[in-house]
Protein backbone atom coordinates (compact mmCIF):
# COMPACT_ATOMS: atom_id res chain seq x y z
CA UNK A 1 -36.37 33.37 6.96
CA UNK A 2 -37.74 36.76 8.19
CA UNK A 3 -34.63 39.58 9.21
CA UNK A 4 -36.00 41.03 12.19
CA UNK A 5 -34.11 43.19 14.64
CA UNK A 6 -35.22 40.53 17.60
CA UNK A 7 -33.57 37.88 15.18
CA UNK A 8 -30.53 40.08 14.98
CA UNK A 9 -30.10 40.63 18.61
CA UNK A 10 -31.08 36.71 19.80
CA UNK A 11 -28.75 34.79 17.51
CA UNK A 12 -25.71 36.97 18.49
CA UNK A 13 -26.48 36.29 21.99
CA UNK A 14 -26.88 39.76 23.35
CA UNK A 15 -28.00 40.41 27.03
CA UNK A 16 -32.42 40.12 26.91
CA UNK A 17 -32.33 42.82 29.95
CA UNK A 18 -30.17 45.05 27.99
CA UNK A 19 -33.46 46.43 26.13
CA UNK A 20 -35.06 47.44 29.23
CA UNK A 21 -31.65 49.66 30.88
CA UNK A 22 -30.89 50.26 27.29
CA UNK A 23 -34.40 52.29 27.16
CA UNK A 24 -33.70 54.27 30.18
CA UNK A 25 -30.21 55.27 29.55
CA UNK A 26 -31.38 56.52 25.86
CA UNK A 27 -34.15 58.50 27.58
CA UNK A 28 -32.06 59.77 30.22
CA UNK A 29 -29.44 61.07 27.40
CA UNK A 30 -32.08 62.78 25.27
CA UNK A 31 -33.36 64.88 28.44
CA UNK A 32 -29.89 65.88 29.59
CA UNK A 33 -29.31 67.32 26.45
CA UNK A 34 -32.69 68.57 24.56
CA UNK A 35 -34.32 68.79 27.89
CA UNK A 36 -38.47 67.65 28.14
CA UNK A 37 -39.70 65.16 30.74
CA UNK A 38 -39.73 61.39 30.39
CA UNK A 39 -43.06 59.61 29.84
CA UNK A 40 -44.06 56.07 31.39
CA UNK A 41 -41.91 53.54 29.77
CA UNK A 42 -44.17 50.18 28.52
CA UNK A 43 -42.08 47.11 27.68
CA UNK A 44 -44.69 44.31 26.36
CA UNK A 45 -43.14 41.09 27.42
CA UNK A 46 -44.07 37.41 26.16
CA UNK A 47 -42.01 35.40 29.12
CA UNK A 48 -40.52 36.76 31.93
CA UNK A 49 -36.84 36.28 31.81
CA UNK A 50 -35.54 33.49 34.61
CA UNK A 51 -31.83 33.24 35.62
CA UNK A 52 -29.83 29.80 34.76
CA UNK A 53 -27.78 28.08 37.85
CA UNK A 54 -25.10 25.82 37.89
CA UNK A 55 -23.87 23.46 40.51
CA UNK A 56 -20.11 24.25 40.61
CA UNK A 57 -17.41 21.97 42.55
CA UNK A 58 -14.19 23.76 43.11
CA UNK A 59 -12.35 20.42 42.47
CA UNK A 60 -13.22 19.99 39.49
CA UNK A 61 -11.02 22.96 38.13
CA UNK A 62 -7.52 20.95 38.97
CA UNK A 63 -9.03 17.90 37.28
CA UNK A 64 -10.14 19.39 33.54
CA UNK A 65 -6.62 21.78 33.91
CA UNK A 66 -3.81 20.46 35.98
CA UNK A 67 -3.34 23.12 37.86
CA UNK A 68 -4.96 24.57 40.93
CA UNK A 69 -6.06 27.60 42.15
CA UNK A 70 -7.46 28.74 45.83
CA UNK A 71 -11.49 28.90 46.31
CA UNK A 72 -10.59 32.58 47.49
CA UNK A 73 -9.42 33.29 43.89
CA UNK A 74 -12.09 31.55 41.91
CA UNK A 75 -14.59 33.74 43.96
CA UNK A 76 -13.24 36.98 43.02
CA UNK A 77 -12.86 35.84 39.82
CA UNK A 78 -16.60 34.61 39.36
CA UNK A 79 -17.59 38.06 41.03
CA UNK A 80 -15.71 39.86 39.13
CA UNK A 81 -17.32 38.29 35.56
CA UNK A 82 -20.33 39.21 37.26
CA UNK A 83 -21.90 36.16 38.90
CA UNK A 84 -23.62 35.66 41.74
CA UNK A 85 -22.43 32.42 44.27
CA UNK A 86 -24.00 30.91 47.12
CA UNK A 87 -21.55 28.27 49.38
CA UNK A 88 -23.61 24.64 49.47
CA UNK A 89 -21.70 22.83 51.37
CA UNK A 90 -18.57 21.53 48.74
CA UNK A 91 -20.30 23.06 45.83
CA UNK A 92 -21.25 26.70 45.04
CA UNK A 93 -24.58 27.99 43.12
CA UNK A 94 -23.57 30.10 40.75
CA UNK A 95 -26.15 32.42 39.14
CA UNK A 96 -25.17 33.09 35.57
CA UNK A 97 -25.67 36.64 34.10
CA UNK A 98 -28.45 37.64 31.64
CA UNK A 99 -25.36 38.53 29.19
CA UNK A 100 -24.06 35.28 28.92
CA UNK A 101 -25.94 32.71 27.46
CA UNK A 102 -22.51 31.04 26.21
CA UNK A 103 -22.22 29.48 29.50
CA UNK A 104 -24.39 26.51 30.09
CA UNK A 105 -22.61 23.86 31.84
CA UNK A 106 -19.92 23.16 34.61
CA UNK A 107 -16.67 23.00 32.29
CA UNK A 108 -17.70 26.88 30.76
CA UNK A 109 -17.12 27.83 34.83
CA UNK A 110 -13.84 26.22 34.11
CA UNK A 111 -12.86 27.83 31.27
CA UNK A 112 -14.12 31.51 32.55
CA UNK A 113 -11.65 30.69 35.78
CA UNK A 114 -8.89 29.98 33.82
CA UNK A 115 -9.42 32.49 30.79
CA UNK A 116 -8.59 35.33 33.50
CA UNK A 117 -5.99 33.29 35.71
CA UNK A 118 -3.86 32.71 32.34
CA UNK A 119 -3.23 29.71 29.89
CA UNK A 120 0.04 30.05 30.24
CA UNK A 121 -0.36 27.87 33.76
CA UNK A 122 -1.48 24.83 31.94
CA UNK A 123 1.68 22.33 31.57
CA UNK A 124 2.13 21.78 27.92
CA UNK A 125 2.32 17.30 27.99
CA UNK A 126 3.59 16.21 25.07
CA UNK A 127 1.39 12.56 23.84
CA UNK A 128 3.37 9.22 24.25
CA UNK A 129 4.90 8.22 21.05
CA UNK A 130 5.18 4.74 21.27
CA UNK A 131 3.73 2.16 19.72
CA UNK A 132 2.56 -1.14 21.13
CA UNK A 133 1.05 -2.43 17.46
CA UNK A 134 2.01 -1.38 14.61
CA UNK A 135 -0.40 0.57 11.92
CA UNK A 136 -0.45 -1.88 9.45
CA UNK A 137 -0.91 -5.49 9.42
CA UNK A 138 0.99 -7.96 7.29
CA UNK A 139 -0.88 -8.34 4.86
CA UNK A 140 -1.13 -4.34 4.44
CA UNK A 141 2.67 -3.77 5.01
CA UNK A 142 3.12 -6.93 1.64
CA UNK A 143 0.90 -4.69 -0.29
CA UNK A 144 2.92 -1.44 -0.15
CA UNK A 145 6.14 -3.16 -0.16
CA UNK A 146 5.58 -5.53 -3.71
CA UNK A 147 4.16 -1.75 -4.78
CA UNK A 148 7.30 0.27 -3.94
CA UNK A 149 9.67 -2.97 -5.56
CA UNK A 150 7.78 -3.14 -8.79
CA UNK A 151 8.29 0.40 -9.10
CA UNK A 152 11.81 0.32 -7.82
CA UNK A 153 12.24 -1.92 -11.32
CA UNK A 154 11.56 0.95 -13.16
CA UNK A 155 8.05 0.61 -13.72
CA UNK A 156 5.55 3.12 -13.98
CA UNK A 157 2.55 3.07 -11.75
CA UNK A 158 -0.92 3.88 -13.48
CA UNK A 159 -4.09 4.06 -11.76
CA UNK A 160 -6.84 2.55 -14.14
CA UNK A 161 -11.18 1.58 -13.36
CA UNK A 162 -11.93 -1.83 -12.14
CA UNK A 163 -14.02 -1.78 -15.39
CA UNK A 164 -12.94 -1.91 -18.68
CA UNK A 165 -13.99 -2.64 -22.15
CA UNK A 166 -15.25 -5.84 -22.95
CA UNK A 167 -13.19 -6.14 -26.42
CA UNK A 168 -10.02 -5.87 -24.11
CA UNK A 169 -11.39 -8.27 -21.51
CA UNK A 170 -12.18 -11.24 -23.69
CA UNK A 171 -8.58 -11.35 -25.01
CA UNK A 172 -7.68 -12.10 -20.85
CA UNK A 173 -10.41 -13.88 -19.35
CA UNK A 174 -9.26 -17.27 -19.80
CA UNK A 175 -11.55 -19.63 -18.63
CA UNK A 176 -13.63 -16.67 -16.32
CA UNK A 177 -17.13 -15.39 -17.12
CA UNK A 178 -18.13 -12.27 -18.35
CA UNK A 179 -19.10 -9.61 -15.37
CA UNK A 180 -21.28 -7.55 -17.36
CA UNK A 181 -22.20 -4.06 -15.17
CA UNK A 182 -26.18 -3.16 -15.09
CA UNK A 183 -25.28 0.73 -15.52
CA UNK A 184 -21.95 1.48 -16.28
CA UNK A 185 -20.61 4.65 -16.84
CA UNK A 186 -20.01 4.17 -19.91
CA UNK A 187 -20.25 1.62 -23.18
CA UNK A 188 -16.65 1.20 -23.34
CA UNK A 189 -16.75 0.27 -19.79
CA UNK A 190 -19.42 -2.14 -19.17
CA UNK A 191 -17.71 -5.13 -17.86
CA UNK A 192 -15.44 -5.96 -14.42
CA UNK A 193 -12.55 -6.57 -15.43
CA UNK A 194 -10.91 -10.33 -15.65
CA UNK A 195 -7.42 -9.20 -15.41
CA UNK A 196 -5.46 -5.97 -14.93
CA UNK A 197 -3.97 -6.81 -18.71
CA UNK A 198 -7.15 -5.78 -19.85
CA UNK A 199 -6.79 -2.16 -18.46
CA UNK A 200 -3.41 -1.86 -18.97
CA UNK A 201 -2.32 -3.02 -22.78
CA UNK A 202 -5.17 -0.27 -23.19
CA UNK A 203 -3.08 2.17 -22.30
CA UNK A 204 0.11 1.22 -23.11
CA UNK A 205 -1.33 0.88 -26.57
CA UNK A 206 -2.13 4.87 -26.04
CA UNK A 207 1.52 5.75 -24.88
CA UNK A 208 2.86 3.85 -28.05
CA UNK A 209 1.04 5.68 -30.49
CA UNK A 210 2.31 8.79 -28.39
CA UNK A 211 5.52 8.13 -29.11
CA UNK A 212 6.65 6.13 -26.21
CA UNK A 213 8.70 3.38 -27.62
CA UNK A 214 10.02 1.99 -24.67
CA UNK A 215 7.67 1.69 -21.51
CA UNK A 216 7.13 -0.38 -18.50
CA UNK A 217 3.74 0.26 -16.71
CA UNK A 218 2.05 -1.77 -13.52
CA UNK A 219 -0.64 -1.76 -11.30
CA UNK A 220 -1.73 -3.54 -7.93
CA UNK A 221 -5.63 -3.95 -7.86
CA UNK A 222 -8.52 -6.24 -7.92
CA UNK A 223 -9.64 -8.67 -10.91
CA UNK A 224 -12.80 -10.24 -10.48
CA UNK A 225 -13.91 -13.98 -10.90
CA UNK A 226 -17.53 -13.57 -10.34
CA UNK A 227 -20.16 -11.05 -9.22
CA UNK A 228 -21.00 -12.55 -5.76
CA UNK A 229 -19.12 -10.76 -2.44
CA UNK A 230 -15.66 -11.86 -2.31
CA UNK A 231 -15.29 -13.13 -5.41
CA UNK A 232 -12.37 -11.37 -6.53
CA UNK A 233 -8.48 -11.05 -5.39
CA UNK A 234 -5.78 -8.59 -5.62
CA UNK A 235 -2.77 -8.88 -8.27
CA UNK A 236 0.33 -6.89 -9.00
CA UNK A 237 0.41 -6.90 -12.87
CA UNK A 238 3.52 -4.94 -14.99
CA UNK A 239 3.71 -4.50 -18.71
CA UNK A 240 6.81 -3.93 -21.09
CA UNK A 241 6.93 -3.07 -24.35
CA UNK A 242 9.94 -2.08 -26.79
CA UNK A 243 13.38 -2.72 -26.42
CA UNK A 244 16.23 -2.81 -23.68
CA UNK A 245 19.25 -0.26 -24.35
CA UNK A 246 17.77 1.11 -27.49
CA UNK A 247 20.43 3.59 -28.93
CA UNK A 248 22.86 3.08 -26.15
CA UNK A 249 26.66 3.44 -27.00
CA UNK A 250 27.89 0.80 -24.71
CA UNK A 251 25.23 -2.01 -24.85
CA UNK A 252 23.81 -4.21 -27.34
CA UNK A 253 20.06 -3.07 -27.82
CA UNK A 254 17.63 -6.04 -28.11
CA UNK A 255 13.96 -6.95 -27.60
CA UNK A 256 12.49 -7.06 -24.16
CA UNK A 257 11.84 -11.19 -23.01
CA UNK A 258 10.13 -13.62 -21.29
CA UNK A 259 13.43 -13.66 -18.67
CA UNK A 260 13.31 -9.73 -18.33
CA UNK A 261 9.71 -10.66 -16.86
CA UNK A 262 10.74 -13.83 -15.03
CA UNK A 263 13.99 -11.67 -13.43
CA UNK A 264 11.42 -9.02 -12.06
CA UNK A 265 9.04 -11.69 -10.61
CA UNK A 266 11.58 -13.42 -8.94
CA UNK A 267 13.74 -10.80 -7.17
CA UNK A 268 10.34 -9.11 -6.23
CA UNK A 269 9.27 -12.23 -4.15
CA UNK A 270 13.12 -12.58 -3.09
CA UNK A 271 13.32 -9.27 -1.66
CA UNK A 272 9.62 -9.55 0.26
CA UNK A 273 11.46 -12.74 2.37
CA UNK A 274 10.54 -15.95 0.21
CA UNK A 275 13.38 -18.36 -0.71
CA UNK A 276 13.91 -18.70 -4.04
CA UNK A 277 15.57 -21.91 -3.63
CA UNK A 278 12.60 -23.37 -2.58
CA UNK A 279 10.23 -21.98 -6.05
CA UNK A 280 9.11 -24.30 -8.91
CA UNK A 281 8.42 -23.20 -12.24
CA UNK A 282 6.75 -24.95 -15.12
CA UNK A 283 5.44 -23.90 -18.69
CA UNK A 284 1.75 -24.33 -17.97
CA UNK A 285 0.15 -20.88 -18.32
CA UNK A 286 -2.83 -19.05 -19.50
CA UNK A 287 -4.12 -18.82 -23.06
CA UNK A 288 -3.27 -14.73 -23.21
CA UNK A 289 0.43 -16.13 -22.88
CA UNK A 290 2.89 -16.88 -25.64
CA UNK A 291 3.36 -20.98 -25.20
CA UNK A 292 6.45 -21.51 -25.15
CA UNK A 293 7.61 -18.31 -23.84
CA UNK A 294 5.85 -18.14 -20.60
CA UNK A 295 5.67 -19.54 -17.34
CA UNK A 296 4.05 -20.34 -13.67
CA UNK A 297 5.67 -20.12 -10.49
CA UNK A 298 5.03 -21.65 -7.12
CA UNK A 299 6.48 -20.78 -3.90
CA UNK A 300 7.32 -24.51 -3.38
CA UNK A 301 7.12 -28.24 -5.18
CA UNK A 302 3.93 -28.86 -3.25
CA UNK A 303 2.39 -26.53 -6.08
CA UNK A 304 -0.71 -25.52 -3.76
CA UNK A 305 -1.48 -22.09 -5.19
CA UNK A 306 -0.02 -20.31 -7.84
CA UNK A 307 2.47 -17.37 -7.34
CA UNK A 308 2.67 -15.60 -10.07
CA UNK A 309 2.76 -15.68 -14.17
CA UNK A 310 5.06 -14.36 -16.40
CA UNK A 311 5.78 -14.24 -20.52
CA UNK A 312 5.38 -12.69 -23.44
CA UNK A 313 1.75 -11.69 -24.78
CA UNK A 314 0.34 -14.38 -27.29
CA UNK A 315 1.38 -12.80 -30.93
CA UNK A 316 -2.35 -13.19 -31.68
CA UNK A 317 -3.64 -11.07 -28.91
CA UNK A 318 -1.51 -8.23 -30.30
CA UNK A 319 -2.52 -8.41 -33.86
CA UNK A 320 -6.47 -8.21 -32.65
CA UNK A 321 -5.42 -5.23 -30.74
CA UNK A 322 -3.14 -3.25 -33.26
CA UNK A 323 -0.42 -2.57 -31.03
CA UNK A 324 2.89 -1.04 -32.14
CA UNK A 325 5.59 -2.36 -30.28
CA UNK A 326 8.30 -5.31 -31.19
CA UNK A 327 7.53 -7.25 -27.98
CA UNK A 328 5.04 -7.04 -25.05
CA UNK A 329 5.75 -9.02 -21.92
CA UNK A 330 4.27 -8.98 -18.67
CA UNK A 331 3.77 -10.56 -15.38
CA UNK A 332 0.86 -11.06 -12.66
CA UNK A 333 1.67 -11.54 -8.77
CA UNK A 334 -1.44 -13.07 -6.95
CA UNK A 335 -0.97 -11.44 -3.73
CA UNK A 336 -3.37 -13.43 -2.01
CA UNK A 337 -2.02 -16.85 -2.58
CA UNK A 338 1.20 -15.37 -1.11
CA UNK A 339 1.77 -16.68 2.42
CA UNK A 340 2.62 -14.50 4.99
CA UNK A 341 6.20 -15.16 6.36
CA UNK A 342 5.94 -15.41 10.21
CA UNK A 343 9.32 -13.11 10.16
CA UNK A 344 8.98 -9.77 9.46
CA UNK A 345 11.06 -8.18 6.65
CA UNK A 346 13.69 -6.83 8.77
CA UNK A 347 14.32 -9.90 10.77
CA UNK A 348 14.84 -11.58 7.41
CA UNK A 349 17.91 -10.07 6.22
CA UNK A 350 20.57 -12.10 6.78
CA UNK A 351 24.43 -10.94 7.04
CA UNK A 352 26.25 -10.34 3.87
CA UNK A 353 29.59 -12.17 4.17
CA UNK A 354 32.36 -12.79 1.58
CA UNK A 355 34.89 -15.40 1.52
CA UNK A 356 38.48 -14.28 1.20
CA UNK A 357 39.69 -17.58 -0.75
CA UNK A 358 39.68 -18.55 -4.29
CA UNK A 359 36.74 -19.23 -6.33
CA UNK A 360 36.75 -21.98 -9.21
CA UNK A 361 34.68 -21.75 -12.06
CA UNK A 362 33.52 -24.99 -13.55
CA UNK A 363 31.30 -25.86 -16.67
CA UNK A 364 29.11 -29.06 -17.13
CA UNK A 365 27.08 -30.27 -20.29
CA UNK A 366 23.85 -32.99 -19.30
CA UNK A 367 22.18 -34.85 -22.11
CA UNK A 368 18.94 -34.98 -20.23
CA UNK A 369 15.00 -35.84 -21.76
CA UNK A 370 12.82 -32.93 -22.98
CA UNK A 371 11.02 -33.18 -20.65
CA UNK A 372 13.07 -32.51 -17.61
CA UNK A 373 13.68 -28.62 -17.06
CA UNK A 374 16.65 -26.49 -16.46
CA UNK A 375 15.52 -25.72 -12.62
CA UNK A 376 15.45 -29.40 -11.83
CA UNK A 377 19.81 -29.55 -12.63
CA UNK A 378 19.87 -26.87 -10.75
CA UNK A 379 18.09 -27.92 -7.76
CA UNK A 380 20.03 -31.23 -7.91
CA UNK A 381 23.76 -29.38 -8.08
CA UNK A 382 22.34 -27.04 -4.95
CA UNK A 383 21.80 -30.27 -3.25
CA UNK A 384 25.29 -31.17 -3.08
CA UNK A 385 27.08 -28.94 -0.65
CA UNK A 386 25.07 -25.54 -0.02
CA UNK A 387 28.63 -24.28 1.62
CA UNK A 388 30.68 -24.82 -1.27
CA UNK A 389 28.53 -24.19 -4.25
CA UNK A 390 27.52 -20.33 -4.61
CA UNK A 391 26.42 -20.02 -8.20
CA UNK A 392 24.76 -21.82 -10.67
CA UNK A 393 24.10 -20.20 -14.23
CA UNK A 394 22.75 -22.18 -16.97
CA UNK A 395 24.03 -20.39 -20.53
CA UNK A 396 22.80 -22.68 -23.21
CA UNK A 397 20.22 -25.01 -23.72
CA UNK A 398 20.97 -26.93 -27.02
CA UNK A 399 18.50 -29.49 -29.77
CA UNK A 400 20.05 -30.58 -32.81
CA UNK A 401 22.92 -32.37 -34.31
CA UNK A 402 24.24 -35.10 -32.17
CA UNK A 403 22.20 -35.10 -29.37
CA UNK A 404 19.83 -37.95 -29.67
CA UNK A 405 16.01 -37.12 -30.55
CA UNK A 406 13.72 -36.19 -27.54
CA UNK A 407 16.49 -35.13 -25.73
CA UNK A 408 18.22 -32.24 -25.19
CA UNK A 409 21.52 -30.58 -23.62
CA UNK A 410 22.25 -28.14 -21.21
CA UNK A 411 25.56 -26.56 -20.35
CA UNK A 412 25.72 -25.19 -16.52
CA UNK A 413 28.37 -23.10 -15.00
CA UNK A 414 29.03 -23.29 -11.60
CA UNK A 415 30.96 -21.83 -8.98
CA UNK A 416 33.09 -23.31 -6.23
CA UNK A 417 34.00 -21.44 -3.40
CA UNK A 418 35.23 -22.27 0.42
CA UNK A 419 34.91 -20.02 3.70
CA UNK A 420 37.61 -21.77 5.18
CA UNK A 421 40.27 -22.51 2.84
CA UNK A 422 41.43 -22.59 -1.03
CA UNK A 423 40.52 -25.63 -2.51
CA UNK A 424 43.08 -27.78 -4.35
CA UNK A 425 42.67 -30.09 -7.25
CA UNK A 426 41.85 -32.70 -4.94
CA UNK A 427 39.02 -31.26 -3.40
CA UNK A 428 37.61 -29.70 -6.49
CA UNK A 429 37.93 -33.13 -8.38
CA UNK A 430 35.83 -34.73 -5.63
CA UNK A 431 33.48 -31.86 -5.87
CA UNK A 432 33.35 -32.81 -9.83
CA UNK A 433 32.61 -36.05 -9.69
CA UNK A 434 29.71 -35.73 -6.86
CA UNK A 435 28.21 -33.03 -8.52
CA UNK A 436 27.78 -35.52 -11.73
CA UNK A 437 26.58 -38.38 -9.74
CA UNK A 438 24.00 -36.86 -7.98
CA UNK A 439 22.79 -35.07 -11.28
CA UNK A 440 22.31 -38.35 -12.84
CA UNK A 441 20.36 -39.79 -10.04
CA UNK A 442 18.44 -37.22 -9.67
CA UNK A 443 17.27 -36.18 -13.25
CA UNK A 444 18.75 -39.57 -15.42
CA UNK A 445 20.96 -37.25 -17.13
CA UNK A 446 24.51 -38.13 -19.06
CA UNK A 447 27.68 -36.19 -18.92
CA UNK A 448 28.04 -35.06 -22.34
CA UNK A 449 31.87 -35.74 -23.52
């Protein structure tokens, strides 16, 4: 671009006929003070300069600013700025001076007219706060809540690629295919990743070696099941490594386990509105799990889509990697195969009440088959009298001497309560008895002696 002093003048918008007067009253100042006699003025011109006009209603002022003012004022006031108006009828040609080519359409009129009447006129209207629908759906309002109760567990959040390396990935895959990327940003980052374990034990494995001994990281993200358009879901996954109460003066330190997981998973989909009465879990679980040590859950018996997984890491998966820790467990939340509770959270919450009688503690010990699990005695004692029983805790699970091969025995304490009495003997006796019937019915179990 070329400075010229017509490009200086024309793109700050000064008056065109100002060169012209400008000429004149230069000339005029130069004889009045050094005397001489003016020549003949010639101005070379490439277009004769035409006024702009603009069709102006009145009524349109108390429209665009709430207020009103008379046509008297608006007159003088457009006079005054130095335009020229002719009456049409309801409407008023206005000629607009050569000096200001900021005005170019009806609402610049407007804000000329109220520029010199005063702002301060305008009624300040503050915007309706109200809202009809509310900014985030359901699914959206899950999302942040599972995020703020993960971390509310003391987990850390991290923030990790939706790539990762492939040596990671192929320890968490499972059965899934390899998403290679075409150009990745990198060689350690070449794949999509499988599973947020992949990303994750990477950097835990960082923060060890750091020092960290005892850390709890999680993230909520996408995993990917293959490279077509939708072929991926979102999953809150946590990690823990080290030990619980390490050094602590008033509790017994120990290793992190597969129920420190399993306790997080569960009160995380208690507290987003699903009954955990109503969950099943088994042992079936991915090969990146410790067998034995790990497990499924579904939101019901129907076992339509799976919940979440939790356990400890397979022993071998932690070798490959080198990681220095005494324990790594962790846990993945499929968001997506979480259905949507027609209540929201808040009309959820029920009333907290507490009876003012007695409780009764009372401990039973089932010989039942290896193959029938802890959560199926305790879905059988619930069954019995949701009013009376309040807690069931299961504190040992025994195999050995004198308890017959293939089988196994658990001892269950549970707790008797009444919102409308104390119980006596009697009624506890009868409680006894039907809470040992129904448990052998139910599972084929024995009362041990």
């Amino acid at each position: 671009n070329i400075d010229t002093d017509a490009k200086f003048r024309n793109e700050r918008g000064i008056d065109p006929l100002s060169i012209e007067s400008g000429l004149k009253k230069a000339a005029l100042l130069i004889k009045e003070i050094c005397g001489g006699e003016i020549s003949k003025i010639d101005i070379q011109k490439i277009d004769t300069y035409k006024n702009k006009t603009i069709k102006f209603d009145p009524n349109s002022f108390e429209q665009i600013t709430g207020f009103k003012i008379s046509t008297k004022e608006m007159l003088k006031i457009l006079e005054d700025l130095g335009f020229k108006i002719k009456k049409d009828k309801k409407y008023l040609n206005l000629t607009i001076p050569s000096w200001r080519p900021d005005i170019s359409q009806e609402v610049d009129i407007v804000e000329e007219l109220v520029r010199i009447s005063g702002y301060e006129k305008i009624s300040i209207i503050s915007p309706i706060k109200e809202r009809i629908k509310s900014t985030l759906t359901q699914s959206q309002k899950l999302f942040h809540f599972l995020q703020r109760a993960i971390a509310s567990k003391g987990y850390l959040e991290a923030i990790t690629w939706s790539f990762t390396d492939s040596n990671y990935n192929n320890h968490f895959k499972d059965t899934n295919k390899e998403i290679k990327i075409v150009n990745p940003i990198s060689s350690e980052l070449g794949v999509l990743r499988n599973s947020i374990f992949s990303n994750l034990i990477m950097y835990i494995s960082k923060n060890l070696d750091r020092g960290f001994k005892d850390l709890s990281i999680f993230e909520i993200g996408p995993i990917f099941k293959g490279s077509n358009p939708g072929e991926q879901s979102t999953v809150v996954c946590g990690l823990s490594a080290g030990k619980r109460n390490r050094l602590s003066w008033i509790d017994k330190e120990r290793d992190i386990d597969v129920f420190d997981a399993k306790r997080d998973v569960v009160q995380t989909l208690v507290e987003a509105g699903y009954n955990s009465d109503k969950f099943f879990i088994d042992s079936e679980t991915p090969n990146y799990y410790h067998p034995g040590k790990s497990g499924r859950l579904f939101l019901n018996e129907g076992k339509d889509l799976v919940a979440a997984y939790f356990g400890e890491i397979h022993p071998n998966i932690l070798k490959k990697i080198d990681i220095k820790t005494e324990t790594l467990v962790g846990f993945e939340i499929f968001i997506d195969n979480l259905k949507l509770p027609k209540k929201t959270l808040n009309d959820q919450k029920t009333k907290f009440v507490v009876s003012d009688y007695q409780k009764s503690e009372r401990d039973f010990a089932f010989i039942v088959d290896k193959n029938v699990s802890s959560q199926d005695l305790k879905n059988a004692i619930s069954s019995v009298d949701h009013n009376l029983i309040s807690n069931i805790k299961i504190f040992d699970v025994y195999e050995g001497a004198n308890i017959p091969e293939n089988q196994k025995s658990i001892a269950i304490s549970v707790t008797i309560q009444s919102f409308e009495k104390t119980l006596n003997d009697s009624d506890l006796e009868k409680i006894n008895k039907l809470i040992i019937e129904t448990v052998e019915n139910k599972t084929g179990a024995i009362i041990r002696a």
